[in-house]
C-alpha atoms as a PDB file:
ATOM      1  CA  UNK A   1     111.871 128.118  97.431  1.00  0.00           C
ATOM      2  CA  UNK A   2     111.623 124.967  99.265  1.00  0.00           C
ATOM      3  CA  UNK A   3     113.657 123.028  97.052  1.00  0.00           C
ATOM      4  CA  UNK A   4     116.702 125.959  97.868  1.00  0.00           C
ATOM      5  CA  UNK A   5     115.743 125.238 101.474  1.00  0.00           C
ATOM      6  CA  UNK A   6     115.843 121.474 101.200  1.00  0.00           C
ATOM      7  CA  UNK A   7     118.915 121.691  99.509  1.00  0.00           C
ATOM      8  CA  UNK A   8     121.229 124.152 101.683  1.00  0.00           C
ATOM      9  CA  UNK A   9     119.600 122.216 105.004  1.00  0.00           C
ATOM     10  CA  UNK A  10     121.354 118.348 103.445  1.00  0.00           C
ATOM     11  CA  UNK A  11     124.282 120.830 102.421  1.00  0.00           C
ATOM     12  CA  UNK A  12     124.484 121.960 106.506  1.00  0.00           C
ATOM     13  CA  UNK A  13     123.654 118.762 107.591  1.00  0.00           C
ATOM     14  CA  UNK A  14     126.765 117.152 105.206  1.00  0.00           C
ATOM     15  CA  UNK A  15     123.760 115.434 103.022  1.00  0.00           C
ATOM     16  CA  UNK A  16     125.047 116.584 100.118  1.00  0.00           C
ATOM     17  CA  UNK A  17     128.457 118.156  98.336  1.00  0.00           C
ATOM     18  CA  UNK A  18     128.636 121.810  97.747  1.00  0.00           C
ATOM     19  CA  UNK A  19     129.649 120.537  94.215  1.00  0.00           C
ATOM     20  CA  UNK A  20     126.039 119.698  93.826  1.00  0.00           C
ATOM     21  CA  UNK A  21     124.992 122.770  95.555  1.00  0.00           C
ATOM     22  CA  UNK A  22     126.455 124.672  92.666  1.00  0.00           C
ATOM     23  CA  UNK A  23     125.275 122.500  90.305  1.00  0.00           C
ATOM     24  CA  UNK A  24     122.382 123.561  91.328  1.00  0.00           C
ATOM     25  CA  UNK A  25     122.325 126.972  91.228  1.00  0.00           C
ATOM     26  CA  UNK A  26     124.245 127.285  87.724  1.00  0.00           C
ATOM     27  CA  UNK A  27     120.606 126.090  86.244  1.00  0.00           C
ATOM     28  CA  UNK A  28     119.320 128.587  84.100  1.00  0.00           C
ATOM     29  CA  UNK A  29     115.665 129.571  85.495  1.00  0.00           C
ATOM     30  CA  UNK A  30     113.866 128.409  82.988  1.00  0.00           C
ATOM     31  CA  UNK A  31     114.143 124.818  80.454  1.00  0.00           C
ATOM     32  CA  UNK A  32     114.278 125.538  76.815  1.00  0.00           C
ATOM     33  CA  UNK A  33     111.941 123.355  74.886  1.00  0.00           C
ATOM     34  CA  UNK A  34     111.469 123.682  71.084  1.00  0.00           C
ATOM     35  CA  UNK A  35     108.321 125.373  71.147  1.00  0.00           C
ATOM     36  CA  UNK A  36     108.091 126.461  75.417  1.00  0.00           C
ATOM     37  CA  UNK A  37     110.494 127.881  78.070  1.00  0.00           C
ATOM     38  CA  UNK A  38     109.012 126.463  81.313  1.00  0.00           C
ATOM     39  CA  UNK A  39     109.714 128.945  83.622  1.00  0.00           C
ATOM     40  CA  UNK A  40     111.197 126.915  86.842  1.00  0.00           C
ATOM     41  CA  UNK A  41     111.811 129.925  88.864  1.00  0.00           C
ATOM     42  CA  UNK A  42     107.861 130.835  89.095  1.00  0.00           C
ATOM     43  CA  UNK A  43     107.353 130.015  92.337  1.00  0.00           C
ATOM     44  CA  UNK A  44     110.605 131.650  94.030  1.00  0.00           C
ATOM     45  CA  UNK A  45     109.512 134.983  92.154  1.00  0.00           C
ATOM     46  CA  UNK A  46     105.518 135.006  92.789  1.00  0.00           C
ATOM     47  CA  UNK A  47     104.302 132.171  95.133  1.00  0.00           C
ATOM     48  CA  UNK A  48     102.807 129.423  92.593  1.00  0.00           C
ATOM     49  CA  UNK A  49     104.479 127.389  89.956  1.00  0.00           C
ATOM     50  CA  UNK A  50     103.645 127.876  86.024  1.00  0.00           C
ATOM     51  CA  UNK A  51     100.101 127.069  85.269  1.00  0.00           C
ATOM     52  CA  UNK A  52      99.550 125.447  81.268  1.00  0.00           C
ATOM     53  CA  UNK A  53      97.331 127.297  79.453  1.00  0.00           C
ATOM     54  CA  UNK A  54      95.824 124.189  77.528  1.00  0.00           C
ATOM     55  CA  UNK A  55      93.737 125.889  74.511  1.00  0.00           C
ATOM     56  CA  UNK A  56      95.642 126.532  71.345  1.00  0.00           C
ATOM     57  CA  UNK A  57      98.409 123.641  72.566  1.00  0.00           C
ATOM     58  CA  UNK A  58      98.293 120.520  71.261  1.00  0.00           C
ATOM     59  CA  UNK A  59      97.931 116.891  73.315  1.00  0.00           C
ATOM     60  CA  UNK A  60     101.377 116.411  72.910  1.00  0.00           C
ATOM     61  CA  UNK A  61     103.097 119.689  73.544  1.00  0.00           C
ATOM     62  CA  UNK A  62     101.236 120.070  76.655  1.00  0.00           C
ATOM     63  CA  UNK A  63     102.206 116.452  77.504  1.00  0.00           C
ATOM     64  CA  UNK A  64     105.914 117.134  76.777  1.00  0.00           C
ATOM     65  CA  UNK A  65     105.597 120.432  79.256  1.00  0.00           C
ATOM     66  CA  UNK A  66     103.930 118.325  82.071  1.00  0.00           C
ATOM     67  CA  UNK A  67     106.491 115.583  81.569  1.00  0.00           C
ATOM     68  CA  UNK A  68     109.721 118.839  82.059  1.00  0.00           C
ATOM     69  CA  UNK A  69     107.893 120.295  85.093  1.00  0.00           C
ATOM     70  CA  UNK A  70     107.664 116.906  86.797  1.00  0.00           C
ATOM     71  CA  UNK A  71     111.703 116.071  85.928  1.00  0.00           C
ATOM     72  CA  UNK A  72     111.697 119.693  87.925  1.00  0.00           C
ATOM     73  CA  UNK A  73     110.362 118.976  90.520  1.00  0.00           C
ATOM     74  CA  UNK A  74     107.030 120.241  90.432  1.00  0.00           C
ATOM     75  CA  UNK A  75     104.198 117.669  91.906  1.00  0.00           C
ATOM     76  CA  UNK A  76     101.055 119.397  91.327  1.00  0.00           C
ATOM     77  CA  UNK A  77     100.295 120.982  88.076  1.00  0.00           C
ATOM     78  CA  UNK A  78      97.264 122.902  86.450  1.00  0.00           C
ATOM     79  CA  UNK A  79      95.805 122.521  83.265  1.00  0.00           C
ATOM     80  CA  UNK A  80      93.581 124.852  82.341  1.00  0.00           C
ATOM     81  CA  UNK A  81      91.187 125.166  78.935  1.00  0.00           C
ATOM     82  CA  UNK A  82      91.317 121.587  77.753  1.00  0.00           C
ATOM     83  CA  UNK A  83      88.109 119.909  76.283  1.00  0.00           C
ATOM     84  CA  UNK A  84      87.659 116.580  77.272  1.00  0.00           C
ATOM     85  CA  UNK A  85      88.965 114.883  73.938  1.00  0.00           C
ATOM     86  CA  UNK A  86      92.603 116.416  74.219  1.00  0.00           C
ATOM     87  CA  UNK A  87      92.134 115.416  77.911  1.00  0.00           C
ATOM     88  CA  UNK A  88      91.533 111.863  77.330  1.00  0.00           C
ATOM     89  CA  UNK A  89      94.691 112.328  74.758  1.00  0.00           C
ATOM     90  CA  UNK A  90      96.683 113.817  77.179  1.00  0.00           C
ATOM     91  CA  UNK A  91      96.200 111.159  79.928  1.00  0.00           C
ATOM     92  CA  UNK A  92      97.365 108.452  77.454  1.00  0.00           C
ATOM     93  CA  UNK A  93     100.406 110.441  76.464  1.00  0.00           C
ATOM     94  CA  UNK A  94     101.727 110.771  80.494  1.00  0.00           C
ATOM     95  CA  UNK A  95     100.824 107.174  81.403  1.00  0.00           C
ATOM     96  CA  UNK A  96      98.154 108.396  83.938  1.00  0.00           C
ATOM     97  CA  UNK A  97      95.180 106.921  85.408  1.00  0.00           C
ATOM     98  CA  UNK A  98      91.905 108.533  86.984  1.00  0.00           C
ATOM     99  CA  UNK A  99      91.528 108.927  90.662  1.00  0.00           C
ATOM    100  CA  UNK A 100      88.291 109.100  92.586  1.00  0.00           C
ATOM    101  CA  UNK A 101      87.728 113.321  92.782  1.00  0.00           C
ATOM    102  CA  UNK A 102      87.493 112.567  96.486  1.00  0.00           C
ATOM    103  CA  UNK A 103      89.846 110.978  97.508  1.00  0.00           C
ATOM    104  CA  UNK A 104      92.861 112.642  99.608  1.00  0.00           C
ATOM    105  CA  UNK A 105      95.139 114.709  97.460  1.00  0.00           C
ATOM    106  CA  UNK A 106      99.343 115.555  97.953  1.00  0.00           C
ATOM    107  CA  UNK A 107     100.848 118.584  99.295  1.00  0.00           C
ATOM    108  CA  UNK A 108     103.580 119.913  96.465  1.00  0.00           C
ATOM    109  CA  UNK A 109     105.230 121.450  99.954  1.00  0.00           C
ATOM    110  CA  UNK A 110     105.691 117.888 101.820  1.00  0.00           C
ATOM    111  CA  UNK A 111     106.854 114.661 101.425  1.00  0.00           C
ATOM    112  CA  UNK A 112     105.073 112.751  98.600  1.00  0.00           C
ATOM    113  CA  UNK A 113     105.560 109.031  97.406  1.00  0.00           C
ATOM    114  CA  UNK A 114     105.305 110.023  93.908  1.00  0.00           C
ATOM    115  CA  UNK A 115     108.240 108.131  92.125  1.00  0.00           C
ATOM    116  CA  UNK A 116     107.472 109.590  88.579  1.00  0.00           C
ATOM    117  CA  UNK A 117     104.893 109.992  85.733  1.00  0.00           C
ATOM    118  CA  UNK A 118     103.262 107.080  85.958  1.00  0.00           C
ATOM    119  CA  UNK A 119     101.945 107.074  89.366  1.00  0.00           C
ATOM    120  CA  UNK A 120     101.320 110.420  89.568  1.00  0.00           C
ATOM    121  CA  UNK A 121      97.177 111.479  90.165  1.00  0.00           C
ATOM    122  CA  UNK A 122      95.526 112.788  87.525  1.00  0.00           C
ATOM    123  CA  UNK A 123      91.777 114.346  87.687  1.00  0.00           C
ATOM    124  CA  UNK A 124      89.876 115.846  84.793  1.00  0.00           C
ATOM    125  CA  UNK A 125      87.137 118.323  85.296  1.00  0.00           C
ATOM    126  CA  UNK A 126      84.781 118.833  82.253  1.00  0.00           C
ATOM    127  CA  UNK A 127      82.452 121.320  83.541  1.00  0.00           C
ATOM    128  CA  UNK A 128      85.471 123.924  84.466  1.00  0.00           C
ATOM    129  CA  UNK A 129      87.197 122.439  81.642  1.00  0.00           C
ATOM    130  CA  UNK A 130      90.586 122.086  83.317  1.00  0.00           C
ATOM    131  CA  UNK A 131      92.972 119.141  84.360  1.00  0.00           C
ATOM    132  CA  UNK A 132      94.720 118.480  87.623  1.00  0.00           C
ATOM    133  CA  UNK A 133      98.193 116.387  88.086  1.00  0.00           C
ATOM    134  CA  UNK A 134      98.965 115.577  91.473  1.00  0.00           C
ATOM    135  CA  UNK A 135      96.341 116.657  93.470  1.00  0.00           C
ATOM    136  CA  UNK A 136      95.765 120.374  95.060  1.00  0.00           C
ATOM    137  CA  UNK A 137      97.744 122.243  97.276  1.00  0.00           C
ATOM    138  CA  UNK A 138      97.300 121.661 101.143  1.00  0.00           C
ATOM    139  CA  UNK A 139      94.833 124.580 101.928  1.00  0.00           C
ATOM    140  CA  UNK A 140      97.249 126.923 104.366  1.00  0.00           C
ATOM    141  CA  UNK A 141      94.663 129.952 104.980  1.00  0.00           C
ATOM    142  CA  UNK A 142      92.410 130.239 107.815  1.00  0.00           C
ATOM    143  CA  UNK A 143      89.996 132.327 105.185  1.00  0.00           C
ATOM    144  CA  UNK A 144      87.643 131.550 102.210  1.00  0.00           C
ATOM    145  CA  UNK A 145      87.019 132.645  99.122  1.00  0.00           C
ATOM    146  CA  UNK A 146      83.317 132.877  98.212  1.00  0.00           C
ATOM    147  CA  UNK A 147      82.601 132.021  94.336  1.00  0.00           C
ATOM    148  CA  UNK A 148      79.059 133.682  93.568  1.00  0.00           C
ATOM    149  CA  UNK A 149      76.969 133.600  90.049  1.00  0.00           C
ATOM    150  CA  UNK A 150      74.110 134.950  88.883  1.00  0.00           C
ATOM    151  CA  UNK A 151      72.918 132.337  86.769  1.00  0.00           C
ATOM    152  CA  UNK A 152      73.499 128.742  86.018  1.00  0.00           C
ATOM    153  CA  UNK A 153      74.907 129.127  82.456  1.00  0.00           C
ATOM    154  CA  UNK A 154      77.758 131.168  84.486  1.00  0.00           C
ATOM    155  CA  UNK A 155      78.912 127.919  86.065  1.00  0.00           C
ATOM    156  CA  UNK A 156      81.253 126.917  83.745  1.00  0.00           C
ATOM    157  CA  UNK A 157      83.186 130.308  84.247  1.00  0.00           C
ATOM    158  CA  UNK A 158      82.926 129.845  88.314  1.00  0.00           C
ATOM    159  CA  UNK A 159      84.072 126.043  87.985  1.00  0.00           C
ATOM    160  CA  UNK A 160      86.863 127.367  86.227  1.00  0.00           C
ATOM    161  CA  UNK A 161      87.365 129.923  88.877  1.00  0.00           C
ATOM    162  CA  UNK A 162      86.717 127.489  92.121  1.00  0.00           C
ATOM    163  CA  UNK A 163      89.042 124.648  90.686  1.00  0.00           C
ATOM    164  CA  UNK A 164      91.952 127.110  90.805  1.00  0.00           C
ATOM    165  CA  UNK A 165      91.547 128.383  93.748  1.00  0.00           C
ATOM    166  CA  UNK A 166      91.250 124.825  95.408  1.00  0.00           C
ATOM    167  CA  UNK A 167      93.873 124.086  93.009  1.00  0.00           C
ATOM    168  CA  UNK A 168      96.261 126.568  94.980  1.00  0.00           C
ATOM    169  CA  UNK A 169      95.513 125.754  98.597  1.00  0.00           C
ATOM    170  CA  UNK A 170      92.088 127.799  99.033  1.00  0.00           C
ATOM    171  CA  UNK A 171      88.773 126.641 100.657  1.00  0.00           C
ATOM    172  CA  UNK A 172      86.049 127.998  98.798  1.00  0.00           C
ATOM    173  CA  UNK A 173      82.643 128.304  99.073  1.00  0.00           C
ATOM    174  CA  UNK A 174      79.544 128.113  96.028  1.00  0.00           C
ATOM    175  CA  UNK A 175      76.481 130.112  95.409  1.00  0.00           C
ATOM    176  CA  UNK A 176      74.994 129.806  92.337  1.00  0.00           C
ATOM    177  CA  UNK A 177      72.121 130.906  90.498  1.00  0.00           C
ATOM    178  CA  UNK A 178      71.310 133.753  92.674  1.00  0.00           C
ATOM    179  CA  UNK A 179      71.224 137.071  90.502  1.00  0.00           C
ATOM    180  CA  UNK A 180      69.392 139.942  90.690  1.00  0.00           C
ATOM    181  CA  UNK A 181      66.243 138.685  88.984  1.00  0.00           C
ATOM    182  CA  UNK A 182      65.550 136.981  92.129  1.00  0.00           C
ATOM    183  CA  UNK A 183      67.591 138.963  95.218  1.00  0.00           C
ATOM    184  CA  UNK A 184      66.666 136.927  97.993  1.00  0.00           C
ATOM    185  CA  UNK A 185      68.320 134.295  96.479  1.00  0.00           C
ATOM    186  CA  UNK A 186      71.704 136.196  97.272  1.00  0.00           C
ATOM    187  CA  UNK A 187      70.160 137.169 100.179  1.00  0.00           C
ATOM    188  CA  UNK A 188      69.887 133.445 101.473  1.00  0.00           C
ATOM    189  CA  UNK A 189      73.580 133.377 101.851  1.00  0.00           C
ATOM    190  CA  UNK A 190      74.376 136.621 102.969  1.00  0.00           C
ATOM    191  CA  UNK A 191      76.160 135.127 106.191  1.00  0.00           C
ATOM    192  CA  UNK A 192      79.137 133.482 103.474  1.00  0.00           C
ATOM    193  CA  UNK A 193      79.374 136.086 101.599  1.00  0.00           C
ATOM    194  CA  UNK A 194      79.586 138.689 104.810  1.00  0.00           C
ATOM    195  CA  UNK A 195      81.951 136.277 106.303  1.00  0.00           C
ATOM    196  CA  UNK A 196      84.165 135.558 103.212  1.00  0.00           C
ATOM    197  CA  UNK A 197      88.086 137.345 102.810  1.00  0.00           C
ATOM    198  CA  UNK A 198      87.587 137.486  99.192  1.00  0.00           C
ATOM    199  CA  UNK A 199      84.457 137.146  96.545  1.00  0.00           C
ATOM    200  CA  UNK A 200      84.637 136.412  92.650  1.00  0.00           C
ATOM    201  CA  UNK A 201      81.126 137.657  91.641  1.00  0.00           C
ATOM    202  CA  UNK A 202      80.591 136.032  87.743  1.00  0.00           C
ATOM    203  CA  UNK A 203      77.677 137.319  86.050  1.00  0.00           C
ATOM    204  CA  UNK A 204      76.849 137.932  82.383  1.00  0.00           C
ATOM    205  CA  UNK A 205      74.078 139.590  80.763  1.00  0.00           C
ATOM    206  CA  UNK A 206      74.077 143.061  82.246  1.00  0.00           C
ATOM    207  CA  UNK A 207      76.488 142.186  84.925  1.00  0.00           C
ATOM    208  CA  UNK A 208      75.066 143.660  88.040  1.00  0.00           C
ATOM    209  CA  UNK A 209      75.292 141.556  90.359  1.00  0.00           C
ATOM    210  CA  UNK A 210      79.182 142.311  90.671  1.00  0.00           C
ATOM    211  CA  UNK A 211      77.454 145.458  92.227  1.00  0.00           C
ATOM    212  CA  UNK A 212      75.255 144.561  93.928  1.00  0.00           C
ATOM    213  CA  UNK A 213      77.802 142.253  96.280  1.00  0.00           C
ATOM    214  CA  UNK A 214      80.037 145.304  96.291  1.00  0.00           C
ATOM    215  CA  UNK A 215      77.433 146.930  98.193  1.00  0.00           C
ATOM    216  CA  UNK A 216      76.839 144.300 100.296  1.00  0.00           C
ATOM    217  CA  UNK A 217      80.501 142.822 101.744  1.00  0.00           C
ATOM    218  CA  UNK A 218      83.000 144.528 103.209  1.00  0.00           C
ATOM    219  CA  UNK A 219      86.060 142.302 101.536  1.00  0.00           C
ATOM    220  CA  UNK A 220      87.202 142.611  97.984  1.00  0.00           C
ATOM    221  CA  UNK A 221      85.063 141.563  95.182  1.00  0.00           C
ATOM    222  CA  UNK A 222      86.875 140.069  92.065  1.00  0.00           C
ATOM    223  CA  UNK A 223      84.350 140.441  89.196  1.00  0.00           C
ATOM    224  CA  UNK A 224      84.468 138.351  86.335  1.00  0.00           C
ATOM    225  CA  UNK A 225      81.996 139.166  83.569  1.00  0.00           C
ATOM    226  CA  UNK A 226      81.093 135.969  80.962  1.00  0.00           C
ATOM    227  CA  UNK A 227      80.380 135.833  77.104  1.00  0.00           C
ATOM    228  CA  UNK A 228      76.636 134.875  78.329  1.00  0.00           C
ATOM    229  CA  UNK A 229      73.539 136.630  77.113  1.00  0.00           C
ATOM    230  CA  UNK A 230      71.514 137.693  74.225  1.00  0.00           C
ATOM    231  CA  UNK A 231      72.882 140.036  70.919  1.00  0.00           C
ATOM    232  CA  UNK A 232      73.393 143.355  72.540  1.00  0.00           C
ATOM    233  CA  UNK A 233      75.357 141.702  75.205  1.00  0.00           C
ATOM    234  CA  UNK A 234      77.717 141.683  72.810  1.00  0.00           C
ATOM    235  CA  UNK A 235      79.400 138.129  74.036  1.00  0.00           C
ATOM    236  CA  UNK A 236      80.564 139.699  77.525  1.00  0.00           C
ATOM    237  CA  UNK A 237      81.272 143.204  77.170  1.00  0.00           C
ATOM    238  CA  UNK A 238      78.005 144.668  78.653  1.00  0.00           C
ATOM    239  CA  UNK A 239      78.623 142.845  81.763  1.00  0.00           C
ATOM    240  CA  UNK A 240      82.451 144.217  81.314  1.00  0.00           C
ATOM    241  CA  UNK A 241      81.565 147.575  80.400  1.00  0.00           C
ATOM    242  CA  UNK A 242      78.862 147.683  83.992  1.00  0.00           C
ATOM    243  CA  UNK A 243      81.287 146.151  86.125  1.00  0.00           C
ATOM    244  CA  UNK A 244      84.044 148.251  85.584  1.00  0.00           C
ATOM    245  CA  UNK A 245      81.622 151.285  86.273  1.00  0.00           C
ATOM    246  CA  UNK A 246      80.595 150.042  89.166  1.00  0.00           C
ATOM    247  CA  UNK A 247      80.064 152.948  92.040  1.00  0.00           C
ATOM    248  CA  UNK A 248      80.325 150.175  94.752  1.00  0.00           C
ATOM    249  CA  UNK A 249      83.595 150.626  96.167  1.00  0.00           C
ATOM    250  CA  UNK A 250      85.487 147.381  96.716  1.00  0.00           C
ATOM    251  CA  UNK A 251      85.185 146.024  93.009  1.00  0.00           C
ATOM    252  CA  UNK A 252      88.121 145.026  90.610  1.00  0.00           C
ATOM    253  CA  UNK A 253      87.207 143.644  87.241  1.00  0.00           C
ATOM    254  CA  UNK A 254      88.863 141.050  85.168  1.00  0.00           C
ATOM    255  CA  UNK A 255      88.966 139.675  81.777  1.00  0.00           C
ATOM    256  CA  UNK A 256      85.827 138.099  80.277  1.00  0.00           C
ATOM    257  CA  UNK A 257      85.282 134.632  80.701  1.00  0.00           C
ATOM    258  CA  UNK A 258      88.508 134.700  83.152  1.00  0.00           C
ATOM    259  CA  UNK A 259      87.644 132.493  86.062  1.00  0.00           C
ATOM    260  CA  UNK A 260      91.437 131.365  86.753  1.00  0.00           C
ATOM    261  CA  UNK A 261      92.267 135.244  86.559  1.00  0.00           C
ATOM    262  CA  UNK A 262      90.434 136.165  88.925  1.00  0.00           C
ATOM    263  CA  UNK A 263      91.037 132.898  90.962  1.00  0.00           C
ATOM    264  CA  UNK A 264      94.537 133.041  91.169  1.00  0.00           C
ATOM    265  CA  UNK A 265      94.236 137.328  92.499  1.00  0.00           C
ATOM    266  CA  UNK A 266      91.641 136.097  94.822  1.00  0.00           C
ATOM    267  CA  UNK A 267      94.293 133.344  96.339  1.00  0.00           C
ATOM    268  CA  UNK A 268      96.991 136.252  97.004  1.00  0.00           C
ATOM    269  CA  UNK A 269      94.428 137.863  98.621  1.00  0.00           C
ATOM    270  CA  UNK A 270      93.425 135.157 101.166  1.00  0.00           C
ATOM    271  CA  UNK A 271      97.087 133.856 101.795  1.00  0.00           C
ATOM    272  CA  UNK A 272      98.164 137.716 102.339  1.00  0.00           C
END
C-alpha cells in the first residue's frame, strides 16, 4: 500500500510520468517463478507481506524467492522452519552477513539505505528455528502480546511464536516454565498477563494451562498446543483435544506446534 502511495504522491508532485504509473499497475499481483508465485499483493490485501515457509524448500529455492521479494520491494522478510545447516546455506547463496541480534533494526514502512542483497541484515535464530532479512518491523501498537509456556521443552514453539510477532511490529513479553504443576509460578506474573491485549498460552502434555489463563485474563488467549509429552499424548493432540474443550471463555486454539499461527492472529489483534 505504501508503495501505491509513494508512487501517486511523485506522480502529483510531477516526480514521475503517468507512463510509469501505468506501468505500474499493469503488474500482475503476483511473480511467476518455476516452482513459486510470490504473491506481491499480500500486504495491500491483509496487512503483512508473504512469509517463506522454509521446511520442505530447498537452500536455493528459498534463496531465489528472497532474492524476487527484495527486486519487489519488500525489505524485511521472514523465514520460518529452517534448521541451521540450510540457514548457513542460505546466507551464502544471498551474499549476507550476520548482524549483532541487538543492534537497531529497519522499518519496511520508512526510508532505508538498503541498496540491494548484499547489504541487506540478516539474523538467524536457532532456538525458534527461523531467519530474519532486514530487520523487524517498527513496533506501531501501544499494546503487548504476552507469550506464556508451561514448560521449558515448549520454548522452541514460543520462540517461534515471539520472533513473529516481533517480526511484525509487536512488543512482546516472556513467561516461561510456569505450568500448572507449579501455579504460583503463573501466578508471579499475573500483572503481564492481566495487563496484556493478547496471550499465546503454549503448553503440551495435557494442555491446561491454555485454561487456566482463560480463566484468569480478560483479553484473548491464542492457544497453541506442542508435540511434547509422553505416549498417550499422542505427539500434541491431548493438549489439542483439552484446549479446544476448554470451558474458559476467551480461548481460540491453533494448529499443533504452530507458534507463527498463532503469532501472526495475535498481531491483528494488537494492531486492531
Amino acid at each position: 500500500m505504501n508503495d501505491i502511495k509513494d508512487l501517486l504522491e511523485r506522480y502529483k508532485t510531477g516526480q514521475c510520468s503517468e507512463d510509469e504509473v501505468l506501468s505500474f499497475l499493469r503488474k500482475e499481483p503476483f511473480v511467476e517463478m518455476d516452482f513459486a508465485k510470490l504473491d506481491t499483493h499480500r500486504k495491500l490485501r491483509q496487512g503483512a507481506h508473504e512469509v517463506i515457509y522454509g521446511a520442505g524448500k530447498t537452500s536455493e529455492q528459498i534463496a531465489a524467492i528472497a532474492k524476487a521479494m527484495l527486486e519487489n520491494g519488500q525489505r524485511n522478510i521472514l523465514i520460518t522452519r529452517i534448521d541451521s545447516d540450510k540457514s548457513y546455506e542460505l546466507k551464502g547463496l544471498l551474499g549476507l552477513s550476520d548482524v549483532p541480534v541487538e543492534k537497531d533494526m529497519k522499518d519496511s514502512d520508512s526510508d532505508s539505505t538498503m541498496t540491494g542483497v548484499l547489504e541487506t541484515e540478516y539474523i538467524y535464530f536457532e532456538d525458534a528455528r527461523l531467519a530474519i532479512i532486514g530487520g523487524n518491523l517498527s513496533v506501531d501498537s501501544e499494546g503487548y502480546i504476552a507469550v506464556i509456556t508451561a514448560g521449558t521443552s515448549d520454548i522452541p514453539v514460543a520462540e517461534e511464536a515471539a520472533r513473529t510477532a516481533e517480526f511484525l511490529g509487536n512488543r512482546v513479553v516472556r513467561i516461561y516454565d510456569a505450568g500448572v504443576a507449579g501455579l504460583h509460578r503463573l501466578l508471579a506474573h499475573i500483572d503481564e498477563i492481566m495487563g496484556a491485549r493478547v496471550i499465546i498460552a503454549i503448553a503440551g502434555m495435557e494442555g491446561a494451562l491454555a485454561s487456566v489463563v482463560g480463566g484468569l485474563a480478560s483479553c484473548p488467549v491464542i492457544a497453541v498446543p506442542t508435540s511434547v509429552g509422553y505416549g498417550a499424548s499422542f505427539e500434541g493432540l491431548s493438549a489439542l483435544l483439552s484446549m479446544l474443550n476448554s470451558c474458559a471463555s476467551g480461548v481460540s486454539v491453533v494448529n499443533i506446534d504452530n507458534g507463527f499461527g498463532a503469532a501472526y492472529q495475535a498481531s491483528m489483534i494488537n494492531h486492531m
